[in-house]
N, C-alpha and C. Protein backbone atom coordinates (compact mmCIF):
# COMPACT_ATOMS: atom_id res chain seq x y z
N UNK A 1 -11.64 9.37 -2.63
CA UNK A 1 -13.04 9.13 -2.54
C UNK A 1 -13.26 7.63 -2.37
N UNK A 2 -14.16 7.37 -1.26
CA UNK A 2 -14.26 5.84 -1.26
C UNK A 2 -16.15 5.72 -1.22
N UNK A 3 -16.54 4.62 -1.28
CA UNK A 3 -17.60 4.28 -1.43
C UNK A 3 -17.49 3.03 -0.72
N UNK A 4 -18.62 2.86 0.30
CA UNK A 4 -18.99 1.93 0.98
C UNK A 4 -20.26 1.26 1.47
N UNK A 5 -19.78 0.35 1.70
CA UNK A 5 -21.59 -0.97 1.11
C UNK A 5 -21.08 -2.51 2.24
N UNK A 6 -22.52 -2.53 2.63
CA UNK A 6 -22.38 -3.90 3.11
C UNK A 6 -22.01 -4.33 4.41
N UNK A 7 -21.61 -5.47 4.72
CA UNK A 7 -21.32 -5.73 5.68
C UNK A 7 -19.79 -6.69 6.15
N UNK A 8 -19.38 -6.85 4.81
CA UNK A 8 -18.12 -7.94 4.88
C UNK A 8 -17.37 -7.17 3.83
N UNK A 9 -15.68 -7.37 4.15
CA UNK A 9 -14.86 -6.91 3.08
C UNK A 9 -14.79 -7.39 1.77
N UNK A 10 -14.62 -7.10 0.94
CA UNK A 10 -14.19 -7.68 -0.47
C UNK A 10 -13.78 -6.86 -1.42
N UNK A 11 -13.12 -7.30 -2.43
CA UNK A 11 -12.58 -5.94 -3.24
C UNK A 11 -13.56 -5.95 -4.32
N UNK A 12 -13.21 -4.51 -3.95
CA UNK A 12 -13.86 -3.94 -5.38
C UNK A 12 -13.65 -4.64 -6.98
N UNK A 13 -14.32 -4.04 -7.85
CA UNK A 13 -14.55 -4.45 -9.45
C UNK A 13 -13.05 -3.68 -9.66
N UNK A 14 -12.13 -4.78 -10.37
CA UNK A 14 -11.11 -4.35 -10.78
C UNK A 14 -11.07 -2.98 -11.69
N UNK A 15 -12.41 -2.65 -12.59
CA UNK A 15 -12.47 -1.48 -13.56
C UNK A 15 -13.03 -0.06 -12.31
N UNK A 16 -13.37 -0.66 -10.91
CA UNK A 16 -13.86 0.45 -10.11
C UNK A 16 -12.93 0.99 -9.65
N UNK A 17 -11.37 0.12 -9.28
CA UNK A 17 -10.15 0.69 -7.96
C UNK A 17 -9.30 1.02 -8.95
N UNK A 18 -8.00 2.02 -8.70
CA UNK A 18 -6.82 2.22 -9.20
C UNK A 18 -5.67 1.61 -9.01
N UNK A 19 -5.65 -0.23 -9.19
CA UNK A 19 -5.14 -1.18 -9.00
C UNK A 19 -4.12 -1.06 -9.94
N UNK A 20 -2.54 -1.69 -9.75
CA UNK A 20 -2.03 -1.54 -10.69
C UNK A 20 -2.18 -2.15 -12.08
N UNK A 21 -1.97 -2.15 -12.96
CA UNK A 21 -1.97 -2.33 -14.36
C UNK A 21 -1.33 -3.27 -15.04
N UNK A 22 -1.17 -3.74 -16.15
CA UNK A 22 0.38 -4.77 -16.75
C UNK A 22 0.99 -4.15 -17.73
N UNK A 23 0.84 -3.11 -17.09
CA UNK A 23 1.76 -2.29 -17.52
C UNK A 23 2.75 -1.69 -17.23
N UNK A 24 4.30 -1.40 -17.98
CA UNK A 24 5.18 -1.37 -17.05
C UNK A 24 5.23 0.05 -16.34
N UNK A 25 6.02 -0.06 -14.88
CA UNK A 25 5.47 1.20 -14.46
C UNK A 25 7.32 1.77 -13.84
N UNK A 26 7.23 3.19 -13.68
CA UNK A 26 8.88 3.62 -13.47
C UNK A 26 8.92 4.00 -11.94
N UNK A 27 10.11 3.90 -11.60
CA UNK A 27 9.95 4.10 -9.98
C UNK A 27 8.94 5.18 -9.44
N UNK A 28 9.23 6.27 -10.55
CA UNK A 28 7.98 7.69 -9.68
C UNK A 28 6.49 6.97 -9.79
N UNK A 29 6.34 6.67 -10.81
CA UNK A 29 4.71 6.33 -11.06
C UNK A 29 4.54 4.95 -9.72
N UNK A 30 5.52 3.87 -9.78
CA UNK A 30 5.44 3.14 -8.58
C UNK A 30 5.21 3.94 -6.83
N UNK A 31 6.09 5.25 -6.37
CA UNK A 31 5.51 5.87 -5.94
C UNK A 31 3.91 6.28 -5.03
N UNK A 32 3.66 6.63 -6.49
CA UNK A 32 2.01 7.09 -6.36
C UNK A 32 1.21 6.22 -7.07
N UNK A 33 1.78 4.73 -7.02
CA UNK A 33 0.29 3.76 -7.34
C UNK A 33 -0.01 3.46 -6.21
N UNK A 34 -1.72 3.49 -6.34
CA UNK A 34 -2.34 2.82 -5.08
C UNK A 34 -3.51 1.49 -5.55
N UNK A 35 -3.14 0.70 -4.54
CA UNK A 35 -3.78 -0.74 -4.59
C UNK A 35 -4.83 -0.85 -3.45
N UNK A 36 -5.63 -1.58 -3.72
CA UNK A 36 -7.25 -1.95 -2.61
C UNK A 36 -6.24 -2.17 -1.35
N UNK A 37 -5.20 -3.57 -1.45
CA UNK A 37 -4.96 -3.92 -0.48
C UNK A 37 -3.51 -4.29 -0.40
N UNK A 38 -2.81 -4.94 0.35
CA UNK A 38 -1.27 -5.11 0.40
C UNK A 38 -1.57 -6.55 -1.26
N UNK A 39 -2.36 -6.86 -1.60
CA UNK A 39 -2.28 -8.86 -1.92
C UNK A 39 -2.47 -7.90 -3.42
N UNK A 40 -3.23 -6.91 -3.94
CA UNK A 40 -2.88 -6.16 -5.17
C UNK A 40 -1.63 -5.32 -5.38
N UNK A 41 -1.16 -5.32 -4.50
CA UNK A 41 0.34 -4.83 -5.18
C UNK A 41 1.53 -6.13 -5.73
N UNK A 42 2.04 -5.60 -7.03
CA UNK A 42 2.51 -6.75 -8.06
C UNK A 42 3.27 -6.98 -6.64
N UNK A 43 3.98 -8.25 -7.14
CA UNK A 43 4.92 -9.28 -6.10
C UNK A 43 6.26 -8.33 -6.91
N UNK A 44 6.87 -8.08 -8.16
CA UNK A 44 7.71 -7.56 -8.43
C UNK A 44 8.40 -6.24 -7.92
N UNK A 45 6.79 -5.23 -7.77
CA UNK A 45 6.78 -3.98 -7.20
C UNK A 45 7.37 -4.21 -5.43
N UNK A 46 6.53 -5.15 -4.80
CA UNK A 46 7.06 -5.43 -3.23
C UNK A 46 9.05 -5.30 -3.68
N UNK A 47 8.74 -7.17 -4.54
CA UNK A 47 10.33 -7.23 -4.70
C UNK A 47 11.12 -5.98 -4.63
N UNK A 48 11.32 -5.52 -5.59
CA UNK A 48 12.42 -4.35 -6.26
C UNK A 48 12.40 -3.04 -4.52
N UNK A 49 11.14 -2.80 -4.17
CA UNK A 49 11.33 -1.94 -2.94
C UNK A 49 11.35 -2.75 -1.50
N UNK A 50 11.89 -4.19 -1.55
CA UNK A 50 12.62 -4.87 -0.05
C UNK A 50 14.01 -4.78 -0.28
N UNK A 51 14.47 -4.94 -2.12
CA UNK A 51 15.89 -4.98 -2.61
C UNK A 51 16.54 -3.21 -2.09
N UNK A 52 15.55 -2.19 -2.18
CA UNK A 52 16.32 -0.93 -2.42
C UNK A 52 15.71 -0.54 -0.48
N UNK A 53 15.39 -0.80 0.01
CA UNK A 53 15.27 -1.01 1.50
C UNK A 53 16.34 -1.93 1.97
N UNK A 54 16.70 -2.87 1.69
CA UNK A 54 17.78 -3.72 2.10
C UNK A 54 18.80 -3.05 2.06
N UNK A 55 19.15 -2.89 0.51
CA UNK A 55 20.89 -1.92 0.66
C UNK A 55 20.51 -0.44 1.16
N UNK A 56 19.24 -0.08 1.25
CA UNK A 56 19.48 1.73 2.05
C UNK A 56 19.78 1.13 3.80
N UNK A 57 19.05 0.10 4.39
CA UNK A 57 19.66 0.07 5.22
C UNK A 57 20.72 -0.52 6.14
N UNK A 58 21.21 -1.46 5.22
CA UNK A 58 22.91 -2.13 5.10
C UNK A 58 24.12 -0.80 4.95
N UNK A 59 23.36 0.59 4.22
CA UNK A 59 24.07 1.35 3.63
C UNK A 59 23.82 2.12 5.30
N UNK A 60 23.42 2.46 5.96
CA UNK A 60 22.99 3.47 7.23
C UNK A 60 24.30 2.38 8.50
N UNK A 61 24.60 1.35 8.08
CA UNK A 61 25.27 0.54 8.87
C UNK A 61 24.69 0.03 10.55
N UNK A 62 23.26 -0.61 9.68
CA UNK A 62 22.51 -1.39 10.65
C UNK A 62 23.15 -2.99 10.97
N UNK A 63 23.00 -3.31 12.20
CA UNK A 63 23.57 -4.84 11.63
C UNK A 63 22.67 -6.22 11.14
N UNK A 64 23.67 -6.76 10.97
CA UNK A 64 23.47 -7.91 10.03
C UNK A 64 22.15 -8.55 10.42
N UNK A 65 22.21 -8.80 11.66
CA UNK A 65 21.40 -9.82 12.61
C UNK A 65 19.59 -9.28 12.69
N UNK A 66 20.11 -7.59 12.70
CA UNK A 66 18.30 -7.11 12.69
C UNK A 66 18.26 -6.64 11.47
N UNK A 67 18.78 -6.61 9.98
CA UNK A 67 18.59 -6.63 8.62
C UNK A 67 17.56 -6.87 8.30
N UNK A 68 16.91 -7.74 8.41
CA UNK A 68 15.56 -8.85 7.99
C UNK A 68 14.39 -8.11 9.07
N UNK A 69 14.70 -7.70 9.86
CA UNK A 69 13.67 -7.11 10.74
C UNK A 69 13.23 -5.68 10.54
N UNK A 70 14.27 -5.12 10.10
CA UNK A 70 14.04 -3.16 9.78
C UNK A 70 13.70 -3.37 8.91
N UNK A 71 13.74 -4.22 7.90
CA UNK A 71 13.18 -4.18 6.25
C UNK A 71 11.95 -4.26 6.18
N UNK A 72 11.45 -5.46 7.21
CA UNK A 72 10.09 -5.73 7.22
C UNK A 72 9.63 -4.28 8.08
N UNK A 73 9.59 -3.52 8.81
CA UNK A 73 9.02 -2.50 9.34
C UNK A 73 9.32 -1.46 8.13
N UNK A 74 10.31 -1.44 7.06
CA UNK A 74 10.44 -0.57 6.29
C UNK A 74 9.09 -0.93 4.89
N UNK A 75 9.10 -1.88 4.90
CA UNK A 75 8.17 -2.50 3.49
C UNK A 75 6.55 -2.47 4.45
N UNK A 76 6.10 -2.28 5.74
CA UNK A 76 5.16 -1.91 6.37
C UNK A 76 4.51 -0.90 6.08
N UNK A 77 5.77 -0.11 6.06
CA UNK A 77 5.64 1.85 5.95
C UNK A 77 5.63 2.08 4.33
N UNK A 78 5.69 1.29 3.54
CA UNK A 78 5.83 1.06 1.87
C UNK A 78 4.27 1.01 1.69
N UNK A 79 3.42 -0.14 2.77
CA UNK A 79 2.24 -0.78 1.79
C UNK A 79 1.02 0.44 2.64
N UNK A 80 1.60 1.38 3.97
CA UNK A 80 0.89 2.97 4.20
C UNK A 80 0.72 3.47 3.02
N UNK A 81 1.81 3.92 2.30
CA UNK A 81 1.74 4.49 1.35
C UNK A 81 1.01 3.82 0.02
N UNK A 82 0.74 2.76 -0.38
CA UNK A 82 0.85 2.25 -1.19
C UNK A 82 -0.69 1.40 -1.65
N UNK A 83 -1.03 0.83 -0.69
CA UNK A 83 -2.37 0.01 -0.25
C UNK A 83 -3.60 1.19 0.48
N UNK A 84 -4.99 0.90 0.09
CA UNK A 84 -5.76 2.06 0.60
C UNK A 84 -6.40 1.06 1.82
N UNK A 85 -6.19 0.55 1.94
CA UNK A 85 -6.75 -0.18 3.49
C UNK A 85 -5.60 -0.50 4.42
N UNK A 86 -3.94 -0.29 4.07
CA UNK A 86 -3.10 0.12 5.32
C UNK A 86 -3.37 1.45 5.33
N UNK A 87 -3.37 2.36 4.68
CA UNK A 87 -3.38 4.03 4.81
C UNK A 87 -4.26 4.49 6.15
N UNK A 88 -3.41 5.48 6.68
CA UNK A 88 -4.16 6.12 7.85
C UNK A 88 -5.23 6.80 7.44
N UNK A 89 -6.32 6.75 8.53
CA UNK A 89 -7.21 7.35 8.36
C UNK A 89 -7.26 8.96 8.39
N UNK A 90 -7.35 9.42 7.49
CA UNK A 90 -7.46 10.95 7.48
C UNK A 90 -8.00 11.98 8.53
N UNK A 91 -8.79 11.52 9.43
CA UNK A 91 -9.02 12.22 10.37
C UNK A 91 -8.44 11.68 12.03
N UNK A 92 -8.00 10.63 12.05
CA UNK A 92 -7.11 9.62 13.09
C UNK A 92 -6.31 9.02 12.77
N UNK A 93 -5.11 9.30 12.35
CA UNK A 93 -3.70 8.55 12.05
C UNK A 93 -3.39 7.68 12.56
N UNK A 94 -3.89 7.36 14.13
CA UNK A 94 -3.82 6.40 14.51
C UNK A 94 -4.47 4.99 14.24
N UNK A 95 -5.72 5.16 13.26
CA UNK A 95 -6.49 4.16 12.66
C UNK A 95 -6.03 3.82 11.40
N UNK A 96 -6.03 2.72 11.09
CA UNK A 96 -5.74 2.61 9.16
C UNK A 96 -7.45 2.59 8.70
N UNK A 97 -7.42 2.47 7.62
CA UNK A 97 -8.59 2.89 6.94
C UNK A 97 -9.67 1.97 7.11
N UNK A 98 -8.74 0.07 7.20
CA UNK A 98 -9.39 -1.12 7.28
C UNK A 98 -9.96 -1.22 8.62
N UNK A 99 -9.64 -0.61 10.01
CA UNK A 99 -10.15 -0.25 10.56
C UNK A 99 -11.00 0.66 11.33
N UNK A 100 -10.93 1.87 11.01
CA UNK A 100 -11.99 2.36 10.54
C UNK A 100 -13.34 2.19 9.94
N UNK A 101 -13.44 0.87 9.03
CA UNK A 101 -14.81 1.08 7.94
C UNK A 101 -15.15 0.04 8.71
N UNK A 102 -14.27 -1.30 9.45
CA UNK A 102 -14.95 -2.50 10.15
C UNK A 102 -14.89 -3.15 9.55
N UNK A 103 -16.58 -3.78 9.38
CA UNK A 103 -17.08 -4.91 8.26
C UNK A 103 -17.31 -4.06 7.47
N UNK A 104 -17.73 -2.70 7.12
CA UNK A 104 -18.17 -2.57 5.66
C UNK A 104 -17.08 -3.20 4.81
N UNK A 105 -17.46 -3.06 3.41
CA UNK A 105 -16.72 -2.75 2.25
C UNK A 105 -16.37 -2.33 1.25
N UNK A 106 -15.30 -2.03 0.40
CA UNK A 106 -15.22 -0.08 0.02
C UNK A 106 -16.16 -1.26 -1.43
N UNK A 107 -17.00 -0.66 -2.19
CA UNK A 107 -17.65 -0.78 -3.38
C UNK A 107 -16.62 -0.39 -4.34
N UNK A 108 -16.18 1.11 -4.36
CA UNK A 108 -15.06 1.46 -5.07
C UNK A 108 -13.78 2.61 -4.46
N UNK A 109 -12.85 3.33 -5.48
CA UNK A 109 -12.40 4.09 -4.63
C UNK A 109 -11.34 4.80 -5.60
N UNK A 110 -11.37 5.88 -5.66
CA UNK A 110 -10.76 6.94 -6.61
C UNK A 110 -9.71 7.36 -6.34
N UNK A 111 -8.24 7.86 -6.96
CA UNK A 111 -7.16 8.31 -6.59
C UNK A 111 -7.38 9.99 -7.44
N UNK A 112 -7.64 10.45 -6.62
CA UNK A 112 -7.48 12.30 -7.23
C UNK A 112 -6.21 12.95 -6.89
N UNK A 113 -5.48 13.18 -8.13
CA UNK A 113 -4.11 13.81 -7.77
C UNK A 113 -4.31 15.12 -8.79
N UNK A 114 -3.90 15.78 -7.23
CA UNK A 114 -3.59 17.69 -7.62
C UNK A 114 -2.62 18.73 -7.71
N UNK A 115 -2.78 19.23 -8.84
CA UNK A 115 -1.46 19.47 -8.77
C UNK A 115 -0.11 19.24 -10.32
């Protein structure tokens, strides 16, 4: 559920989004946290999933030279999942969400998990 207002981006009231927490969190719950934007996800959380992207694809026996380059397209496909303004748009996959809304900006925005 998102809510939208205005005419320029900005984030939401930290008590409105399901931003992460300081609290510690375990790989599954890392998973299924979602952040406003790529700049709210902890710097630790990025860290630890460029480290386990690095050796998965050192481990597939990519080389050395484009290492640094598949990681970054791999940690891309991390902040889809992860950030609600990279996420595709639900009715055009081909749009992310931040484009889609334009200038609005989300007011707030709910994570409903079912199941």
């Amino acid at each position: 559920m998102i809510w939208l207002c205005g005419k320029k981006k900005t984030r939401p009231p930290p008590s409105a989004s399901s931003t992460a927490s300081s609290e510690t969190r375990t790989a599954s719950s890392e998973a299924r946290m979602h952040a406003y934007c790529r700049d709210d996800v902890p710097a630790e959380v990025v860290a630890a999933e460029r480290e386990t992207l690095t050796l998965i694809t050192r481990n597939e026996g990519k080389p050395e030279a484009a290492l640094e380059k598949i990681v970054e397209g791999r940690i891309g496909g991390f902040f889809k999942d992860v950030a609600l303004l990279d996420q595709p748009y639900a009715k055009d996959d081909k749009q992310s969400v931040s484009q889609f809304i334009g200038s609005a900006s989300v007011i707030a925005f709910a994570q409903v998990e079912i199941g």
